[in-house]
Protein backbone atom coordinates (compact mmCIF):
# COMPACT_ATOMS: atom_id res chain seq x y z
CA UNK A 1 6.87 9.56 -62.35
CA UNK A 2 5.45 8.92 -65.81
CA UNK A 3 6.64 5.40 -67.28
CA UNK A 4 9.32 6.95 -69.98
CA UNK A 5 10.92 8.51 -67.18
CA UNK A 6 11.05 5.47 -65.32
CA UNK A 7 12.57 3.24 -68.11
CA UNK A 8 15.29 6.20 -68.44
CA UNK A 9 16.25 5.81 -64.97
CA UNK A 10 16.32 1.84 -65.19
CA UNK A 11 18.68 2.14 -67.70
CA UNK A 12 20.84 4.49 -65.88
CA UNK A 13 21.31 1.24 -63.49
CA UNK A 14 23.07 -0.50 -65.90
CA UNK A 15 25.76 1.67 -64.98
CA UNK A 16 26.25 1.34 -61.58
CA UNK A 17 29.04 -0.47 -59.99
CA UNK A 18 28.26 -3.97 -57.74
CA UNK A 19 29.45 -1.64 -54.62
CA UNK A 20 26.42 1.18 -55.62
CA UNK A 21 23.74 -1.55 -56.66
CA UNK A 22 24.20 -2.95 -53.06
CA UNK A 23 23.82 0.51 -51.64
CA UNK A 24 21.06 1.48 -53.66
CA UNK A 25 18.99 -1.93 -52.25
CA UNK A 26 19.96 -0.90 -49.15
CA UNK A 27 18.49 2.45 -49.24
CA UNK A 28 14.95 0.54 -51.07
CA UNK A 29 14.96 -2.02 -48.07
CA UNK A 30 15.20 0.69 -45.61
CA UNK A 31 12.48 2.64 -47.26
CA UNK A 32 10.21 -0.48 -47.53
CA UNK A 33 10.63 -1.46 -44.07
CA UNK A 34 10.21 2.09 -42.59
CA UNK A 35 6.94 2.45 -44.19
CA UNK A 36 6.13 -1.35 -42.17
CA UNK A 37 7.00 0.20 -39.09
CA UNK A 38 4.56 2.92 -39.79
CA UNK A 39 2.04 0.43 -40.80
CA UNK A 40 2.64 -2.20 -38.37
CA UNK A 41 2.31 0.71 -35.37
CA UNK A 42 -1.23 2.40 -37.30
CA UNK A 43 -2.59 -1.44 -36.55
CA UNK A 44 -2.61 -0.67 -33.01
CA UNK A 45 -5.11 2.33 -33.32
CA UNK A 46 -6.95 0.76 -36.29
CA UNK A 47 -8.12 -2.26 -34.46
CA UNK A 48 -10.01 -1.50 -31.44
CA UNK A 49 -7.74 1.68 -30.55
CA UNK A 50 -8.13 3.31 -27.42
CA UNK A 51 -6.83 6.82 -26.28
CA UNK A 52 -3.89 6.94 -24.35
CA UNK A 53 -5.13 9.83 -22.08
CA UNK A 54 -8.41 8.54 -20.77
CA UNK A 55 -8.99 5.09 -22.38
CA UNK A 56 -12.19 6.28 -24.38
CA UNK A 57 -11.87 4.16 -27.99
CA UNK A 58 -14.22 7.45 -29.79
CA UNK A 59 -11.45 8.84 -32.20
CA UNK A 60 -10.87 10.60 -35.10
CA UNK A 61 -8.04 10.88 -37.43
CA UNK A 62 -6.08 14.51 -37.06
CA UNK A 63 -3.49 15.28 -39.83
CA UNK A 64 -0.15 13.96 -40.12
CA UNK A 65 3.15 14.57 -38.03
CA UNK A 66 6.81 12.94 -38.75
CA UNK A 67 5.33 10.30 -41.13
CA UNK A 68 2.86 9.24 -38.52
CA UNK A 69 -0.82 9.17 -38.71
CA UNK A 70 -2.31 11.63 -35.62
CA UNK A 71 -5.62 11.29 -33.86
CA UNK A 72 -7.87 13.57 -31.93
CA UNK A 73 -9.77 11.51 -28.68
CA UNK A 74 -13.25 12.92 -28.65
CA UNK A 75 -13.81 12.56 -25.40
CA UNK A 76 -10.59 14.86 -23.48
CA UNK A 77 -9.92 16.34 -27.08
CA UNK A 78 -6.45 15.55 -26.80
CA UNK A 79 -3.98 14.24 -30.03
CA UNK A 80 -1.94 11.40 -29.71
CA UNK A 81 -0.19 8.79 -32.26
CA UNK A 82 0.43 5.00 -32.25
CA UNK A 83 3.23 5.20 -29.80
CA UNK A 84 1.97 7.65 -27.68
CA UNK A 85 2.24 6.54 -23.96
CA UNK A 86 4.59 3.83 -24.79
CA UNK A 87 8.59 3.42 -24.52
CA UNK A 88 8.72 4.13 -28.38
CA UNK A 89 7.00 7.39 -27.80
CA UNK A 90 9.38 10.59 -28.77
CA UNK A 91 12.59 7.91 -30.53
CA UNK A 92 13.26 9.48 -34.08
CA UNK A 93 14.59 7.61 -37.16
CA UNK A 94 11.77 5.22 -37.39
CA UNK A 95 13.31 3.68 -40.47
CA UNK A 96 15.91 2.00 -38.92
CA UNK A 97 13.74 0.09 -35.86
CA UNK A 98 13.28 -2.86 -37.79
CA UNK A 99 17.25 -3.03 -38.86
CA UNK A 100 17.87 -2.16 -34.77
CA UNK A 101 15.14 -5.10 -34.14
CA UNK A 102 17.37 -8.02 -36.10
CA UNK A 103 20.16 -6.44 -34.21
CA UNK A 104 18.34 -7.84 -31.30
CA UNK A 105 17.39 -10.98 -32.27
CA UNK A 106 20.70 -11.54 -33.44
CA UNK A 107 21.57 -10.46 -30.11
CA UNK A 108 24.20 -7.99 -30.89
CA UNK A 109 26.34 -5.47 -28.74
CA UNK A 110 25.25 -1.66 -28.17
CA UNK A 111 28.34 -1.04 -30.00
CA UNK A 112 28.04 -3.54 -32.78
CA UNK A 113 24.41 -3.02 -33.48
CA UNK A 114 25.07 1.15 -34.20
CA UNK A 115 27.58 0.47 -36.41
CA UNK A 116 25.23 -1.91 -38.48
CA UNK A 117 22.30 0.46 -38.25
CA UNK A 118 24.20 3.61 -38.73
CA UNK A 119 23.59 5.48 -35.48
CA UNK A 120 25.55 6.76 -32.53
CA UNK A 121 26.36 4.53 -29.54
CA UNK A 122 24.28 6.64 -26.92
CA UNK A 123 21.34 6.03 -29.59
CA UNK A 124 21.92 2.42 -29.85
CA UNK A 125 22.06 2.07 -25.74
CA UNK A 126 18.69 4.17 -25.35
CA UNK A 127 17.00 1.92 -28.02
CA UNK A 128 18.07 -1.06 -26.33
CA UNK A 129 16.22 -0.29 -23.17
CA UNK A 130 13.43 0.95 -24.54
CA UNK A 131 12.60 -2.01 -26.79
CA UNK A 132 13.32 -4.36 -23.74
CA UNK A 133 10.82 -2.30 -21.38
CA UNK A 134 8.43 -4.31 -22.75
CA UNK A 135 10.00 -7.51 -22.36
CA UNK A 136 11.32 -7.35 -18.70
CA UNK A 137 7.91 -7.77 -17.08
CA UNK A 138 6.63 -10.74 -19.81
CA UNK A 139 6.92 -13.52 -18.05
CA UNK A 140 4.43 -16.65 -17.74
CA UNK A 141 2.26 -16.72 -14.94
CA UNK A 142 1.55 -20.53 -14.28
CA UNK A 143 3.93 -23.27 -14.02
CA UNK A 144 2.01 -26.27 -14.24
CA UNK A 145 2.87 -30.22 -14.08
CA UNK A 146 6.35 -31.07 -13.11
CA UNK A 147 8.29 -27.38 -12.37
CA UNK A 148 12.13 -26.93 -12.08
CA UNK A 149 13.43 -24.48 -10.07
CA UNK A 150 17.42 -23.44 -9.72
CA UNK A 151 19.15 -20.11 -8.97
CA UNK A 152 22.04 -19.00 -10.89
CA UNK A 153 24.21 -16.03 -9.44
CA UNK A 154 26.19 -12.96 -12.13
CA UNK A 155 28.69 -10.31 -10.22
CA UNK A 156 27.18 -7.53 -8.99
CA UNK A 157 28.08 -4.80 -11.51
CA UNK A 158 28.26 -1.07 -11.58
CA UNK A 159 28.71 -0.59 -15.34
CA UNK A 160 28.31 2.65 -16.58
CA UNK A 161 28.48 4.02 -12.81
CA UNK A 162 30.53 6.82 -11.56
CA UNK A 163 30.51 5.88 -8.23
CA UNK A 164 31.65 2.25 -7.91
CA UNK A 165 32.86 1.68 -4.20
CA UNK A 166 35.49 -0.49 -5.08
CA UNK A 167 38.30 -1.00 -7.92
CA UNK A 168 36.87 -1.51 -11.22
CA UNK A 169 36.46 -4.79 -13.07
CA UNK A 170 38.38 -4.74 -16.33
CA UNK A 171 35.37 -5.84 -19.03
CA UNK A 172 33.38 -7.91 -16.76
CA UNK A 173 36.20 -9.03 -14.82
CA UNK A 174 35.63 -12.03 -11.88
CA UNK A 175 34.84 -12.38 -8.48
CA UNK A 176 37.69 -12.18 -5.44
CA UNK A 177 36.80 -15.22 -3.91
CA UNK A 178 36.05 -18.39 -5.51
CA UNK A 179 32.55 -19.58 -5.20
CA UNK A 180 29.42 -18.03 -3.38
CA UNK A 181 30.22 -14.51 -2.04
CA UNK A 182 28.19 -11.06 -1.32
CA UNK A 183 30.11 -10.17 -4.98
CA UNK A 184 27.25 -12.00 -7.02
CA UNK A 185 23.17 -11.75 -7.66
CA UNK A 186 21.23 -14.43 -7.45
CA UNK A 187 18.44 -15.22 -10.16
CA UNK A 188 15.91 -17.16 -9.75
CA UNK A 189 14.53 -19.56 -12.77
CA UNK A 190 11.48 -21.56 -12.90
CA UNK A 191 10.35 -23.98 -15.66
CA UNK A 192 7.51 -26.26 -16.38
CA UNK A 193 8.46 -29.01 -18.55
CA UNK A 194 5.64 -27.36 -20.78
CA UNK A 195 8.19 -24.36 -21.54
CA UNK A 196 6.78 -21.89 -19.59
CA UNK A 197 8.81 -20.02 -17.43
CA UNK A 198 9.58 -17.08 -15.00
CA UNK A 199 12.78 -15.31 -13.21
CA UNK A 200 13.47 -12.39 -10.83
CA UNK A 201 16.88 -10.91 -9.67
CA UNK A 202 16.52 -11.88 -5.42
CA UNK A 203 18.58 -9.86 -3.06
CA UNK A 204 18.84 -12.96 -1.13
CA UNK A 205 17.92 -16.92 -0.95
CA UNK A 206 15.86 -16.44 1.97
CA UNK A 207 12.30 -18.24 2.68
CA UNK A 208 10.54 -15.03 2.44
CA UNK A 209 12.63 -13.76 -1.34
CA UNK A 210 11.72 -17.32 -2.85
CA UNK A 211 8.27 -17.10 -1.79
CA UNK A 212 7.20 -14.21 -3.67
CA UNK A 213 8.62 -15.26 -6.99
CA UNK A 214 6.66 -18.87 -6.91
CA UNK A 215 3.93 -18.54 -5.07
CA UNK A 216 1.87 -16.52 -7.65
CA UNK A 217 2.93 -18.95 -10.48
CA UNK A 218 3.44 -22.51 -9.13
CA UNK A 219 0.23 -24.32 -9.37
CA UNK A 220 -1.48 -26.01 -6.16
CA UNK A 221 -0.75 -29.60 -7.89
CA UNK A 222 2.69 -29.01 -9.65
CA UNK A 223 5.45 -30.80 -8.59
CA UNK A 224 8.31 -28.65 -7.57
CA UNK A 225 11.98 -30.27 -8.05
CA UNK A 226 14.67 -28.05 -6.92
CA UNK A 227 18.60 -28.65 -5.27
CA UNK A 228 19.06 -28.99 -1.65
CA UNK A 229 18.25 -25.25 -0.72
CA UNK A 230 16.37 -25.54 2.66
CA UNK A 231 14.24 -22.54 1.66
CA UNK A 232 12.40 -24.43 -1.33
CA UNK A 233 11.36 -27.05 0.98
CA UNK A 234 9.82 -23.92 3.74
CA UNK A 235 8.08 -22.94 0.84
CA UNK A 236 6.26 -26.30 -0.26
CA UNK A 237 5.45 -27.18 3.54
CA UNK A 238 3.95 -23.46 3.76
CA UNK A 239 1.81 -23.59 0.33
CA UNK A 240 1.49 -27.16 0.42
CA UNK A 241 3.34 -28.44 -2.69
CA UNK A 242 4.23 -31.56 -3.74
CA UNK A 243 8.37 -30.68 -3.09
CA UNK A 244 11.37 -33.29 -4.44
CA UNK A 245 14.79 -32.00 -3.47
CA UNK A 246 17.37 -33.23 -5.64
CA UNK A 247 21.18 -33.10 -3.83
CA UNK A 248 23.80 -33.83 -6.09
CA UNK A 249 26.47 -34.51 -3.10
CA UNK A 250 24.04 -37.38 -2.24
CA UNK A 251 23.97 -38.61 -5.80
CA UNK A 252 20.38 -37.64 -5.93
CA UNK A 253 20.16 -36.07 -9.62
CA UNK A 254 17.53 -38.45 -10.86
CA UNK A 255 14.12 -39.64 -8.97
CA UNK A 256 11.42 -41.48 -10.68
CA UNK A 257 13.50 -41.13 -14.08
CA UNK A 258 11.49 -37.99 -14.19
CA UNK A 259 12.24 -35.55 -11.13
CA UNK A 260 14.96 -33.85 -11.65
CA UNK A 261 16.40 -30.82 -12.20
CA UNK A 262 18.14 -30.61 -15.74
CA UNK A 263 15.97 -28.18 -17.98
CA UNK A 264 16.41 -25.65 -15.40
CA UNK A 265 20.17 -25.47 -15.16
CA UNK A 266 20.61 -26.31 -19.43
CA UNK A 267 18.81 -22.60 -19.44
CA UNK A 268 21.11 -21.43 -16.60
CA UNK A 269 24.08 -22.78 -19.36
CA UNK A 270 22.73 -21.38 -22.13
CA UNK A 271 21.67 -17.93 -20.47
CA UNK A 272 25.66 -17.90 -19.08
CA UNK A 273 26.78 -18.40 -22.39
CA UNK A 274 24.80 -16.36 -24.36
CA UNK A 275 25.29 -13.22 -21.87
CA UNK A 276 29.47 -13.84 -21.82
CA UNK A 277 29.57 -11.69 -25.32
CA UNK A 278 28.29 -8.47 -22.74
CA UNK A 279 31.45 -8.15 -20.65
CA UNK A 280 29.22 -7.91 -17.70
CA UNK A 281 25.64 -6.37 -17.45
CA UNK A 282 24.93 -3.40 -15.17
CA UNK A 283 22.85 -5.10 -12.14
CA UNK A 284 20.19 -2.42 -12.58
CA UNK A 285 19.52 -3.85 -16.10
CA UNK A 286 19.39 -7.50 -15.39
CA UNK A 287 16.02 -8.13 -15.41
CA UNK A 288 16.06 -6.43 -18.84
CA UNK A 289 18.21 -8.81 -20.31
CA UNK A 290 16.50 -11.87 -18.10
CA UNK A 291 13.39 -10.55 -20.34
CA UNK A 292 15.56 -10.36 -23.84
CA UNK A 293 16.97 -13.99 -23.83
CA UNK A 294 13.35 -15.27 -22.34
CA UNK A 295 11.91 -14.00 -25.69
CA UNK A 296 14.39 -15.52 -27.77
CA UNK A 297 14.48 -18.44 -25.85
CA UNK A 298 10.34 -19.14 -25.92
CA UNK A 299 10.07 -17.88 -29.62
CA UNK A 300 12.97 -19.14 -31.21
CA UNK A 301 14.13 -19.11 -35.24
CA UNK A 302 10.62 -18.16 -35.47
CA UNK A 303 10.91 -14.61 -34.36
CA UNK A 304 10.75 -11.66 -37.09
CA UNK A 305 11.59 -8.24 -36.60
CA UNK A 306 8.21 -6.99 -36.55
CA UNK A 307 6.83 -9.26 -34.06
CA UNK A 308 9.98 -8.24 -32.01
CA UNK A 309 8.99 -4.28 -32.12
CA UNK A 310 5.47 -5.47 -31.38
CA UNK A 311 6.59 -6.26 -27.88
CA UNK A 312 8.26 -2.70 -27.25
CA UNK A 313 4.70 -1.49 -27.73
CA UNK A 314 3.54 -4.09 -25.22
């Protein structure tokens, strides 16, 4: 466009009502942060990129296809693009992942989030899961120092099922008996005082469940502080940690005025609260959403959408 034709069409603008100028930015933001998802993805092949097929990092650059930059391995001759082999791979309207990202961080419903990024609910769901694959399995991998451990239990749900067993919950709905009770998961949390954490849906609070969750992060020295749960203590005795139970019925919430468990279950609050605006999460997609609000809990205001897509990649 030559610059006399541009000037016409600025003036043309002058015309348009506050309702139109807001949709016109829209459509310009869109554009300008579909061509950043494009750019932000070509930065994973551009810097030390790899093939997808057979790991071989010789490539060469092989046309265009859907606004995507393809390349040709030159070792198994096969073509591949930036999201190639990961759970981005085949989504369409790449324009909108960064508006579906903020949906995220803003931690939005399925329902709520297609509405603001204009696409159908199905869409919205499948996005969901496939920008939390990445996030599900990122967890720290060494709790150091003091560590807090605590389980905190969500009904088993069906959601979305067909085949439920039993009468349906009415939007999340609440258990038949008060307290403990087969009806409810237990989730396991475990935090350092340093931030770092883990978690993992149990099927039980046995010796054997806990076990496998800390032993592989819980460092040799750390000093675990948990409730009175008799399997926390099997597990120090057996890996030979330094173990303070803390039993609230015995008034034993504070030791040392620094053992204790209160980090753990604020998270176990704020993880409650923030997962209420769900109406109940399928059980099968727990440990996605155990993933979601670990990311927004460890990163904070500080989060962008682009560093949040970055992680679907991961």
């Amino acid at each position: 466009m030559d610059h006399t034709e541009f000037k016409q069409y600025l003036l043309c603008l002058e015309g348009l009502s506050p309702a139109q100028k807001r949709k016109l930015s829209d459509a310009l933001r869109v554009k300008d942060e579909g061509e950043t998802v494009a750019e932000a993805l070509e930065k994973r092949i551009s810097v030390g990129g790899h093939c997808p097929h057979c790991d071989h990092d010789q490539l060469q650059r092989w046309g265009t296809a859907h606004g995507m930059q393809r390349h040709r391995c030159k070792s198994c001759l096969k073509t591949f693009n930036a999201v190639t082999g990961t759970p981005l791979a085949r989504l369409r309207k790449k324009e909108k992942w960064l508006e579906y990202s903020k949906a995220m961080i803003d931690g939005l419903s399925i329902r709520k989030a297609a509405r603001k990024c204009g696409i159908d609910t199905t869409t919205s769901f499948r996005w969901r899961h496939r920008f939390l694959h990445g996030l599900r399995d990122k967890k720290d991998r060494s709790l150091k120092g003091i560590v807090e451990a605590d389980e905190t239990f969500f009904l088993e749900s069906f959601k979305g099922s067909r085949n439920l067993g039993r009468t349906a919950r009415k939007r999340g709905g609440k258990a038949a008996k008060r307290g403990l009770s087969a009806e409810q998961v237990p989730v396991l949390i475990a935090r350092d005082r340093h931030g770092e954490m883990t978690d993992e849906v149990l099927k039980d609070l046995s010796e054997a469940s806990i076990t496998k969750v800390l032993k592989p992060v819980v460092a040799q020295d750390a000093i675990l502080c948990t409730d009175g749960n008799k399997s926390y203590r099997a597990f120090a005795n057996a890996e030979n940690v330094t173990h303070v139970r803390l039993i609230a019925s015995k008034k034993s919430r504070v030791i040392d005025k620094v053992c204790h468990i209160q980090n753990v279950n604020a998270y176990d609050s704020r993880l409650k609260g923030w997962m209420h605006r769900f109406n109940g999460v399928a059980t099968k997609y727990l440990p996605n959403y155990l993933g979601w609000r670990r990311c927004l809990e460890k990163q904070g205001s500080s989060i962008v959408p682009t560093r949040y897509l970055s992680y679907a990649l991961e």
